[in-house]
C-alpha atoms as a PDB file:
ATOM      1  CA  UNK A   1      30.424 -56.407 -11.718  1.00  0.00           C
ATOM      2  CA  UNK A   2      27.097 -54.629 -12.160  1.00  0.00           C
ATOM      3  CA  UNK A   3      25.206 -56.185 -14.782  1.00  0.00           C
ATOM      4  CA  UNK A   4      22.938 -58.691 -14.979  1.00  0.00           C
ATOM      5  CA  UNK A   5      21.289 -60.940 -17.362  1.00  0.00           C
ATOM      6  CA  UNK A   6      18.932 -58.441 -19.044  1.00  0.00           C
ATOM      7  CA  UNK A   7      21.951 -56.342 -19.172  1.00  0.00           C
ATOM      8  CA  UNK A   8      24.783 -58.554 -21.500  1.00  0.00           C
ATOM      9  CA  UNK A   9      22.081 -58.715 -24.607  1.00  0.00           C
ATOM     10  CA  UNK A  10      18.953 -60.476 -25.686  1.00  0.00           C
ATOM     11  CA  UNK A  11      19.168 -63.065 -28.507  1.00  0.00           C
ATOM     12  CA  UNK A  12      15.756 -64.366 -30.367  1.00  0.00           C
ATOM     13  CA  UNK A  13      16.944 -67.403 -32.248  1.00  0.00           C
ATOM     14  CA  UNK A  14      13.966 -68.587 -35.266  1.00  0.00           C
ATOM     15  CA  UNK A  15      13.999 -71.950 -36.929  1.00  0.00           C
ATOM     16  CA  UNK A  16      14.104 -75.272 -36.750  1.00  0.00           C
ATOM     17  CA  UNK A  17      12.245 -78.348 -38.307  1.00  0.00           C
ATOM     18  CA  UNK A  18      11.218 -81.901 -37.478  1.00  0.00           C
ATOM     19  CA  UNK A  19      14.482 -82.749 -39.837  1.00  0.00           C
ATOM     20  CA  UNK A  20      16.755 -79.906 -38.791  1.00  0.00           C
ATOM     21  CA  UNK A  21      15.584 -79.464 -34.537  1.00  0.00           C
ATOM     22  CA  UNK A  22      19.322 -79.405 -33.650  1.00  0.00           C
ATOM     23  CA  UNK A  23      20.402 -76.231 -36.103  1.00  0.00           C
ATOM     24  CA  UNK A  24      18.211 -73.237 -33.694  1.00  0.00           C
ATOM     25  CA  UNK A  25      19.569 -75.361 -30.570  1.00  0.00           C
ATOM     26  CA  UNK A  26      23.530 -74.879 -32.099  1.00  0.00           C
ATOM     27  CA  UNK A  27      22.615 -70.780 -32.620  1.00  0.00           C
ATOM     28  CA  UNK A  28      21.301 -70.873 -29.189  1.00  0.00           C
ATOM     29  CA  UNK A  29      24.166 -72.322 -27.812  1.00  0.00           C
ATOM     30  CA  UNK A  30      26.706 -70.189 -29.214  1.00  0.00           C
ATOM     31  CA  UNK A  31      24.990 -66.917 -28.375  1.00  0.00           C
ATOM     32  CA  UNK A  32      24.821 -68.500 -24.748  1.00  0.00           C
ATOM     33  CA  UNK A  33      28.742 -69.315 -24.739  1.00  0.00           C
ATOM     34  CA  UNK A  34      29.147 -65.840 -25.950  1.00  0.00           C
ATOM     35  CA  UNK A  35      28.069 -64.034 -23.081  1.00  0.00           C
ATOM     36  CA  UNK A  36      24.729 -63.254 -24.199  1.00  0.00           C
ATOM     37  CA  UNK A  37      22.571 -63.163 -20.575  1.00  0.00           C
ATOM     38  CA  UNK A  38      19.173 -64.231 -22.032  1.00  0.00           C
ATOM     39  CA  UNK A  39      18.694 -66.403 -24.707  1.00  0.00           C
ATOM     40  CA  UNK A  40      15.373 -67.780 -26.458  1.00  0.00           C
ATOM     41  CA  UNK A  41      14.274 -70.170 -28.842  1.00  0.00           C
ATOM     42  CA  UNK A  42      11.332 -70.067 -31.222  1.00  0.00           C
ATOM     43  CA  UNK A  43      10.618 -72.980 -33.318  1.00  0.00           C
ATOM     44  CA  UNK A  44       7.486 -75.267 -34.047  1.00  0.00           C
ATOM     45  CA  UNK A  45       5.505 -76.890 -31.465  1.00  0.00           C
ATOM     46  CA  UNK A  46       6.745 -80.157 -32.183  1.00  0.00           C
ATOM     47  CA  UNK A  47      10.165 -79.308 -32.332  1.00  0.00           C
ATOM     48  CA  UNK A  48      10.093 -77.954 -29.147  1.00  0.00           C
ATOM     49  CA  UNK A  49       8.898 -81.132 -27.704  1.00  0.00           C
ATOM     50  CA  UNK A  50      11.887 -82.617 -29.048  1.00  0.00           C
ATOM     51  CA  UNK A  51      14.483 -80.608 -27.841  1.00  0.00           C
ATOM     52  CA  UNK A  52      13.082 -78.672 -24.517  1.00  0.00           C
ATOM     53  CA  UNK A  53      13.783 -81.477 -22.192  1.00  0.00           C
ATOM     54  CA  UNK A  54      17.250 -82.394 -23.096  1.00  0.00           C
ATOM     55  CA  UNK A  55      18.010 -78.109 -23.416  1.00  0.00           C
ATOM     56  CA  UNK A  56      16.407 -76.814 -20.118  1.00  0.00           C
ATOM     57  CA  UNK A  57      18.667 -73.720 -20.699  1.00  0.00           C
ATOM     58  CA  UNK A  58      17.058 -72.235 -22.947  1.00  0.00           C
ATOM     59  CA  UNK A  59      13.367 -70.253 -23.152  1.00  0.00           C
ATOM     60  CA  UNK A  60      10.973 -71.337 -25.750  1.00  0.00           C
ATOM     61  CA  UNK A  61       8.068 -70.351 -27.727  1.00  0.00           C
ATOM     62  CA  UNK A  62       6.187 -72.095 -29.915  1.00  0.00           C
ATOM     63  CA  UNK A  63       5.376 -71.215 -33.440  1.00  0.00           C
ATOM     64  CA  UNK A  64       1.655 -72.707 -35.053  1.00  0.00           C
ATOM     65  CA  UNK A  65       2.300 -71.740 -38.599  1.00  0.00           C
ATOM     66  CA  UNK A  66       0.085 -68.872 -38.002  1.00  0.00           C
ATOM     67  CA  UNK A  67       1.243 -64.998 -38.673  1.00  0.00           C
ATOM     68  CA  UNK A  68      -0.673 -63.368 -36.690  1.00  0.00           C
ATOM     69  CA  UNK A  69      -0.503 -65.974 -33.803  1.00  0.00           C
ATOM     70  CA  UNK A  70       3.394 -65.836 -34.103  1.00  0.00           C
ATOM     71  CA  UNK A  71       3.575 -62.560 -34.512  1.00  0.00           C
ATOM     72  CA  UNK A  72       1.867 -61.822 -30.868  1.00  0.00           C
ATOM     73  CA  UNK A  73       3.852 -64.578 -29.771  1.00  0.00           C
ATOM     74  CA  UNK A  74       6.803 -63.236 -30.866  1.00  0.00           C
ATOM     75  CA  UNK A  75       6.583 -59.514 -30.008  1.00  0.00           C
ATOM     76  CA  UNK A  76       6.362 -60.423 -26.261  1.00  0.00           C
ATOM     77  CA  UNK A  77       9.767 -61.731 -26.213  1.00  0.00           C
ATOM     78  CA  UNK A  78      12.718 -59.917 -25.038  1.00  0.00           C
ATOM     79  CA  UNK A  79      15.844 -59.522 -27.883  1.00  0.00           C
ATOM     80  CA  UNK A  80      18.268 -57.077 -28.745  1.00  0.00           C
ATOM     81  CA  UNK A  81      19.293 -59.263 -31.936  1.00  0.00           C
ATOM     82  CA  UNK A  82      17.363 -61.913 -33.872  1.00  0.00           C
ATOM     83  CA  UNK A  83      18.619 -65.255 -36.241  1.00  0.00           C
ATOM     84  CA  UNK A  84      16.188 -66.516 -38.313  1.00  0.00           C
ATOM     85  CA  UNK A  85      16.812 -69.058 -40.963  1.00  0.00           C
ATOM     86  CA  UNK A  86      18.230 -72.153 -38.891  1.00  0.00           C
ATOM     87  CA  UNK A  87      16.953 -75.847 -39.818  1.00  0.00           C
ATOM     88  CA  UNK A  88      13.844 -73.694 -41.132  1.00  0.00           C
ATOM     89  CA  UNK A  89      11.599 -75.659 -43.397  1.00  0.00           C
ATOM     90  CA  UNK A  90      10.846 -73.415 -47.242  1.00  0.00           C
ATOM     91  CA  UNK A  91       6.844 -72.879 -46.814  1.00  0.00           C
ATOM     92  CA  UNK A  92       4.686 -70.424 -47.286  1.00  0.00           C
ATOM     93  CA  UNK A  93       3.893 -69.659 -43.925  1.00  0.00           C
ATOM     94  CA  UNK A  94       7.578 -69.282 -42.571  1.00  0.00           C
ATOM     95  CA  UNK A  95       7.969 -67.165 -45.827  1.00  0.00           C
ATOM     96  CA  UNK A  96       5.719 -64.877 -44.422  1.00  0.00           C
ATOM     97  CA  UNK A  97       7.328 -64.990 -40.858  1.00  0.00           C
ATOM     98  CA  UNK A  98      10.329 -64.050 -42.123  1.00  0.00           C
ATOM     99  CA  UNK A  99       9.315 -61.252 -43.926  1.00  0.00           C
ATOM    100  CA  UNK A 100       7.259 -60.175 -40.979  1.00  0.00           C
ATOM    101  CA  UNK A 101      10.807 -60.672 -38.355  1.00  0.00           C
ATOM    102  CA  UNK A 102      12.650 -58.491 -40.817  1.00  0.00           C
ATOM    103  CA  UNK A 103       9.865 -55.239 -41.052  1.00  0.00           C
ATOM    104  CA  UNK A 104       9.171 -55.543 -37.028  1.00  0.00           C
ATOM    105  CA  UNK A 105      13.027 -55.338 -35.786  1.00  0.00           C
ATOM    106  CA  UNK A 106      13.972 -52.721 -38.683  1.00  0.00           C
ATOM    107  CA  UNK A 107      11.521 -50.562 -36.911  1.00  0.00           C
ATOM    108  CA  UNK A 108      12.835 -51.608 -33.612  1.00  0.00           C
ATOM    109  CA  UNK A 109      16.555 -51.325 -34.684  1.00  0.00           C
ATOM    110  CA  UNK A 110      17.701 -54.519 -33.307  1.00  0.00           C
ATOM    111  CA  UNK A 111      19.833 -56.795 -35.817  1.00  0.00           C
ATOM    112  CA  UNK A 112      18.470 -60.082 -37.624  1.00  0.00           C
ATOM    113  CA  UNK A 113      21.008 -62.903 -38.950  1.00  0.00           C
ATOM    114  CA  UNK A 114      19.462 -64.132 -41.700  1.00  0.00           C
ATOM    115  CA  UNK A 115      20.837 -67.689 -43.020  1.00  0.00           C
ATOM    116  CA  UNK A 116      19.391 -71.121 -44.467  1.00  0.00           C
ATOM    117  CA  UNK A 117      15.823 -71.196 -44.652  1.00  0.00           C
ATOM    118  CA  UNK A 118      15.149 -67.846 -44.267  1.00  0.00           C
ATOM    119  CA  UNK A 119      17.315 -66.123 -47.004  1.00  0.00           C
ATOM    120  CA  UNK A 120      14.869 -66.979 -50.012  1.00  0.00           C
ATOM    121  CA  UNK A 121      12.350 -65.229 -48.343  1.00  0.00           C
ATOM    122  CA  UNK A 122      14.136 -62.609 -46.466  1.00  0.00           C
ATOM    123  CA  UNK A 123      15.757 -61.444 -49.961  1.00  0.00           C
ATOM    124  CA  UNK A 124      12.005 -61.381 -51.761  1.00  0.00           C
ATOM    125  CA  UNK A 125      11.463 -58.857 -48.943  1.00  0.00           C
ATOM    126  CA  UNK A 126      13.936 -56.648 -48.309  1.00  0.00           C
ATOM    127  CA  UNK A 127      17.338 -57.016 -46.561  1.00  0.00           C
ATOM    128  CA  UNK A 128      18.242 -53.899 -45.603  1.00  0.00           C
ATOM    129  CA  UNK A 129      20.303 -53.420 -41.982  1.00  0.00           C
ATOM    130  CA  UNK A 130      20.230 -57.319 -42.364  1.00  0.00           C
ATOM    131  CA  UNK A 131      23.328 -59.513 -41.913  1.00  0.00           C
ATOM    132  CA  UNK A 132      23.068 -62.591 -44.436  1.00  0.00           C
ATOM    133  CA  UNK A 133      25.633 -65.283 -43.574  1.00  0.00           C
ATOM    134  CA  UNK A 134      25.569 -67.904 -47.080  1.00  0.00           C
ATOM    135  CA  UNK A 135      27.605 -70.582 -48.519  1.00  0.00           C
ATOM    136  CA  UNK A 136      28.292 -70.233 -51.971  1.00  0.00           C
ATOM    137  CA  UNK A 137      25.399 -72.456 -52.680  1.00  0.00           C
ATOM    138  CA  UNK A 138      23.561 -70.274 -51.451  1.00  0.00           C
ATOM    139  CA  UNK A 139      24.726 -67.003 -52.673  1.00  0.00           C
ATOM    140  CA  UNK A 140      24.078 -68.259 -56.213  1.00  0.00           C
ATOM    141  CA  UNK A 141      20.021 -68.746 -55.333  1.00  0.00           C
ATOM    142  CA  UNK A 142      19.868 -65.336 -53.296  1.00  0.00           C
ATOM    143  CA  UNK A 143      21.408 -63.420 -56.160  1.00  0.00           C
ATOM    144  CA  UNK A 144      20.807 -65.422 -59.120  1.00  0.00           C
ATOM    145  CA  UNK A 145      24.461 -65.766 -60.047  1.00  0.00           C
ATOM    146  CA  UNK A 146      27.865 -67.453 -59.743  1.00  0.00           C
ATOM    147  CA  UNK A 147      30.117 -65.813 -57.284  1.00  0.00           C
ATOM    148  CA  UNK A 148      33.139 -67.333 -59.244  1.00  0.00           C
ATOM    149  CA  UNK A 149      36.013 -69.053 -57.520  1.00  0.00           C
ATOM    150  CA  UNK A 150      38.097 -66.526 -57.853  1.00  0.00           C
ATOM    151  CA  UNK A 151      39.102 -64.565 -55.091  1.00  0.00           C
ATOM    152  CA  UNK A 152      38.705 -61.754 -57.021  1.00  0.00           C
ATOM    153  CA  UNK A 153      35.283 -62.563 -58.687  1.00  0.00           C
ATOM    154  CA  UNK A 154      34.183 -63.634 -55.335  1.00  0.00           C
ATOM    155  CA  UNK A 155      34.547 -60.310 -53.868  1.00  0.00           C
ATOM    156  CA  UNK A 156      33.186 -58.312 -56.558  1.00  0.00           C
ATOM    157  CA  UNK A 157      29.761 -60.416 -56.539  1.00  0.00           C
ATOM    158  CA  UNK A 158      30.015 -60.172 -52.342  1.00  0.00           C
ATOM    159  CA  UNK A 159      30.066 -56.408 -52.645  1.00  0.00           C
ATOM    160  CA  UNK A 160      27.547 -55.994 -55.548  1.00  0.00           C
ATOM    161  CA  UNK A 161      24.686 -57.645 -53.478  1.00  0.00           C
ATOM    162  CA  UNK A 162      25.657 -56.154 -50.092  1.00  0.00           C
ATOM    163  CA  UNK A 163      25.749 -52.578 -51.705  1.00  0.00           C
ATOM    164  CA  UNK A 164      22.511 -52.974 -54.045  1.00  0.00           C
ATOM    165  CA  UNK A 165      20.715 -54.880 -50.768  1.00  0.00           C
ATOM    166  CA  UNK A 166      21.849 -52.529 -48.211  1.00  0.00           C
ATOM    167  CA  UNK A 167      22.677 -55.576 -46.207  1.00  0.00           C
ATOM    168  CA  UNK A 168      25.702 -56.862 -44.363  1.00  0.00           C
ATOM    169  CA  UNK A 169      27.203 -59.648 -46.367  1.00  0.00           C
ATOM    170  CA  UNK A 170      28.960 -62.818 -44.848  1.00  0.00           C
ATOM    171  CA  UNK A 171      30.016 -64.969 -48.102  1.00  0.00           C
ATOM    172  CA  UNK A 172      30.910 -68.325 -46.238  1.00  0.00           C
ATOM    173  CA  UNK A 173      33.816 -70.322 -47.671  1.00  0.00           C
ATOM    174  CA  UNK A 174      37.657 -71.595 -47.313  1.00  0.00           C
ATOM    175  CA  UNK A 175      37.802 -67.189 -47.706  1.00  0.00           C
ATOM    176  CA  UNK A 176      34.959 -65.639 -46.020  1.00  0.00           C
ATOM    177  CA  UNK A 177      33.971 -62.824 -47.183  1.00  0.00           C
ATOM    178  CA  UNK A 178      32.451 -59.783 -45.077  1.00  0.00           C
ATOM    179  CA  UNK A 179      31.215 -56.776 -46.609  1.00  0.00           C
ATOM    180  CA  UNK A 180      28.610 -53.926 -46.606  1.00  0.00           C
ATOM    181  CA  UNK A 181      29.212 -53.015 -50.149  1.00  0.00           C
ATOM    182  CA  UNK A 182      31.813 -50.299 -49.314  1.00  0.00           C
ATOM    183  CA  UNK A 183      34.202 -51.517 -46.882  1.00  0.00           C
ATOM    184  CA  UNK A 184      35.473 -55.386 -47.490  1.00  0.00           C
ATOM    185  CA  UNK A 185      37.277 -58.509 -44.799  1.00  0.00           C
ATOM    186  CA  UNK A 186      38.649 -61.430 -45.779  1.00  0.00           C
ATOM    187  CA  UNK A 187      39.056 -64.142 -43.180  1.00  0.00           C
ATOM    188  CA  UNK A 188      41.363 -67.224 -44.193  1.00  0.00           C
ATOM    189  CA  UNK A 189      40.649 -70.463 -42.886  1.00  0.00           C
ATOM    190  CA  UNK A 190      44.261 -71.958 -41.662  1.00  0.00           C
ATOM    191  CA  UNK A 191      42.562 -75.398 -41.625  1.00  0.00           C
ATOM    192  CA  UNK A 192      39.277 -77.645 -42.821  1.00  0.00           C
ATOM    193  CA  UNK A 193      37.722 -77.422 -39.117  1.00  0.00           C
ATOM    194  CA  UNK A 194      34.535 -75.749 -40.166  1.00  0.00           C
ATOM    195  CA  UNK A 195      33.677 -77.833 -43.115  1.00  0.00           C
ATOM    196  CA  UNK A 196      31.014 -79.805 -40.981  1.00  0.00           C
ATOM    197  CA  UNK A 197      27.208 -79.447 -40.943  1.00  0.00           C
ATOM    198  CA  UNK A 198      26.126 -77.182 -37.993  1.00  0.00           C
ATOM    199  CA  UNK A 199      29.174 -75.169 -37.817  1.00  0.00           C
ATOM    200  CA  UNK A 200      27.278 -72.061 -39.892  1.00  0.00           C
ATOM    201  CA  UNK A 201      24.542 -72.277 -37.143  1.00  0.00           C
ATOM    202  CA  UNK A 202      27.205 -71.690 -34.756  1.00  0.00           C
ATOM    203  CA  UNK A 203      28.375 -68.804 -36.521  1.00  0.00           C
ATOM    204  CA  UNK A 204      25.113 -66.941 -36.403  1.00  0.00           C
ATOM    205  CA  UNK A 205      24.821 -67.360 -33.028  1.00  0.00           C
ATOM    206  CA  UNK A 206      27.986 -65.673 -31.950  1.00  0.00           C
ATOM    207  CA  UNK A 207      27.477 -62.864 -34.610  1.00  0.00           C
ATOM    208  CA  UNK A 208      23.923 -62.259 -32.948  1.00  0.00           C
ATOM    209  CA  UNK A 209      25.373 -62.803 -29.531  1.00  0.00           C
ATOM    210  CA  UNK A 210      27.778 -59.270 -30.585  1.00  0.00           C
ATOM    211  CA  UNK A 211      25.165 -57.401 -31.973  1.00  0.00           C
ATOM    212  CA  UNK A 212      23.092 -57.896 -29.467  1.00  0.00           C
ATOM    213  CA  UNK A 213      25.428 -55.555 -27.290  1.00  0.00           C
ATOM    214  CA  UNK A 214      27.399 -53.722 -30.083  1.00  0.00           C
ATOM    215  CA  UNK A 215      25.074 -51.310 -32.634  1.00  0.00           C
ATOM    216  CA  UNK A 216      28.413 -51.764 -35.795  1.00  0.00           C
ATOM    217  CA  UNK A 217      26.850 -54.675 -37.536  1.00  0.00           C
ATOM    218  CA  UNK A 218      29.821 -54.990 -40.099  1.00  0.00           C
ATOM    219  CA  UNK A 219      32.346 -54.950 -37.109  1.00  0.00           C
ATOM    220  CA  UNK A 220      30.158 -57.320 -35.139  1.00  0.00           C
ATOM    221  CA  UNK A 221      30.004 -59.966 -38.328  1.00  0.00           C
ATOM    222  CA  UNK A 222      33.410 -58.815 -38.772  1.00  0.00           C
ATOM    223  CA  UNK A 223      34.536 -59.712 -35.094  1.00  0.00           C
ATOM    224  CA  UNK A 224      31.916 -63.362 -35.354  1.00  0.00           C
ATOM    225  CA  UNK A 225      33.847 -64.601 -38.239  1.00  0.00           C
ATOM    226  CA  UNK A 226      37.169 -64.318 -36.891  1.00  0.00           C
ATOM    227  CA  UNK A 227      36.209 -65.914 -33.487  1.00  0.00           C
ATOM    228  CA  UNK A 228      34.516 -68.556 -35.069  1.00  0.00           C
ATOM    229  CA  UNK A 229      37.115 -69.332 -37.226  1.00  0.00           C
ATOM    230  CA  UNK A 230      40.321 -69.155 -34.381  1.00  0.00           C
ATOM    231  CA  UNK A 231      38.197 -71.380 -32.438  1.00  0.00           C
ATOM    232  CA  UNK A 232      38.150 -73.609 -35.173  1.00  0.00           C
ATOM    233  CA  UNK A 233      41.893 -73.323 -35.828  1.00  0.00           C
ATOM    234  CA  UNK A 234      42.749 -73.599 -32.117  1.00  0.00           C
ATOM    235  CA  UNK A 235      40.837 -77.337 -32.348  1.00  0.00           C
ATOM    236  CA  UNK A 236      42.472 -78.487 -35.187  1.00  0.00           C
ATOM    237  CA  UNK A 237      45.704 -78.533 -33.276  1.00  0.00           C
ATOM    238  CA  UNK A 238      44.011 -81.118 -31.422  1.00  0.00           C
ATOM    239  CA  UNK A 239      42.086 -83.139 -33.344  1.00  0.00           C
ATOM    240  CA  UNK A 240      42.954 -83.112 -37.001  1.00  0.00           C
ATOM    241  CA  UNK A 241      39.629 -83.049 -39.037  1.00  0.00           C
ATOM    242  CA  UNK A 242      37.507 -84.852 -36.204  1.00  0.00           C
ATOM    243  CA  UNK A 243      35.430 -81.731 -35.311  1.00  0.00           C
ATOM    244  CA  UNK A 244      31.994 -81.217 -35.104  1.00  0.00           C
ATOM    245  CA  UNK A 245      29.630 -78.032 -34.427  1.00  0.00           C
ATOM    246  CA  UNK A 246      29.548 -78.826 -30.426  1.00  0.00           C
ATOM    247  CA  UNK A 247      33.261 -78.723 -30.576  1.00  0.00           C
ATOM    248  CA  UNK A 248      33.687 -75.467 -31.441  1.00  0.00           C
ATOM    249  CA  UNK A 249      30.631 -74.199 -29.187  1.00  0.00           C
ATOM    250  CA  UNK A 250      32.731 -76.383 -26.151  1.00  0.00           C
ATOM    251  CA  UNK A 251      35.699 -74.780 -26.791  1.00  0.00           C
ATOM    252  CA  UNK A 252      34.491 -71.037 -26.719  1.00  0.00           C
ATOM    253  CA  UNK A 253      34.843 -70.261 -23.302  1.00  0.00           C
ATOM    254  CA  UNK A 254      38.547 -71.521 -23.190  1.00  0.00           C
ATOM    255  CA  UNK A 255      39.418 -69.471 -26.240  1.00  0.00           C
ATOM    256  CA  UNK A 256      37.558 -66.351 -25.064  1.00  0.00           C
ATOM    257  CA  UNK A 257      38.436 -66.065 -21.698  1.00  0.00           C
ATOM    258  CA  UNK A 258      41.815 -64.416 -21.875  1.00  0.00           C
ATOM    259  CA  UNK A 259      39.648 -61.495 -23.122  1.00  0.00           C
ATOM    260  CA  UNK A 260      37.017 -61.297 -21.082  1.00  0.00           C
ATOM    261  CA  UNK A 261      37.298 -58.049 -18.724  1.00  0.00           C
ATOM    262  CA  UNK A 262      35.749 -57.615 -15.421  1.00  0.00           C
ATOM    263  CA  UNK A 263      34.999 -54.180 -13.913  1.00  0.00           C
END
């Protein structure tokens, strides 16, 4: 096969936090088990120092807290897609990162997943081309309103803000939600599996992971859910409601494989 790993896609994962150092490592990870070939990590010094040596996998950067030091540090690093938002901490100075992520790879045409700490910010800024993965928690700060619980309520609020942000839409929840305003996808959970912290983080990774080699962002968020979420399914099978995040990252390549296709 002629490719190598400059070739399968570029992921720039951005986040983390002294509290949260696991949530950019989980991204990471996914993006890695979903056949991205080059994979890097950008989080604060000290959260580097807390993960590096137990993760040797990955590259790293580390991020001061100053714009136009990340920035530089940033633009040297080699991505096709960017997440932003994991285990990231709400200050002023990541605000301003975030804002600065989203104007550099619009110009550059690569995708961002934008989720967690990162979508205050990211929606004061402007969205557009973005793919925003929320809870419904979430949803409600971004947009200032209730989604409902209705299915029906849920989908009209999904669509409003995707179509008025210009912005792929992921609406997390026992229904996800995808949208881009126009076109909608509704992906039903057959089982609880992904009701555990981490397992959003894991979703942005493999969404990122596709759009690093696919240019369709809806399809790509499209095509992340429903992996994500037959993974999930697949584990329940075998372990009832005893699932965490790494379980589902584990259990990609055993899932996936029956699809993989070798030239």
């Amino acid at each position: 096969m002629d490719s190598n790993k400059y070739t399968r896609g570029s992921v720039l994962i951005v986040g983390g936090s002294v509290e949260f150092s696991g949530a950019p490592i989980l991204a990471a990870q996914a993006a890695l088990r979903t056949c991205s070939g080059y994979v890097t990590v950008a989080a604060p010094s000290r959260v580097v120092g807390m993960v590096a040596p137990s993760m040797p996998i990955f590259v790293y950067k580390k991020l001061t807290g100053v714009l136009e030091k990340d920035k530089a540090t940033l633009k040297k690093v080699r991505r096709d897609s960017v997440v932003v938002g994991p285990g990231m901490e709400h200050t002023p100075s990541n605000a301003r990162l975030v804002a600065e992520i989203l104007k550099t790879e619009r110009k550059l045409g690569n995708t961002v997943v934008v989720d967690a700490g990162a979508l205050g910010p990211a929606v004061k800024s402007g969205i557009s081309g973005a793919i925003l993965t929320p809870h419904d928690g979430e949803f409600q700060k971004i947009s200032e309103k209730k989604p409902g619980k209705t299915a029906k309520a849920r989908i009209s609020a999904a669509k409003g803000f995707a179509k008025s942000h210009k912005c792929i839409l992921v609406l997390k929840g026992h229904e996800t939600i995808i949208t881009d305003g126009e076109k909608v996808k509704i992906n039903k959970a057959k089982s609880p599996a992904l009701a555990t912290m981490g397992s959003g983080d894991v979703l942005d990774g493999i969404i990122a992971s596709y759009a690093a080699r696919h240019k369709n962002r809806f399809e790509c968020a499209v095509a992340g859910v429903h992996v994500h979420s037959m993974i999930a399914d697949k584990l329940f099978k075998k372990k009832g409601e005893h699932i965490t995040a790494q379980d589902v990252i584990d259990a990609i390549p055993d899932t996936l494989k029956g699809f993989d296709v070798i030239k």
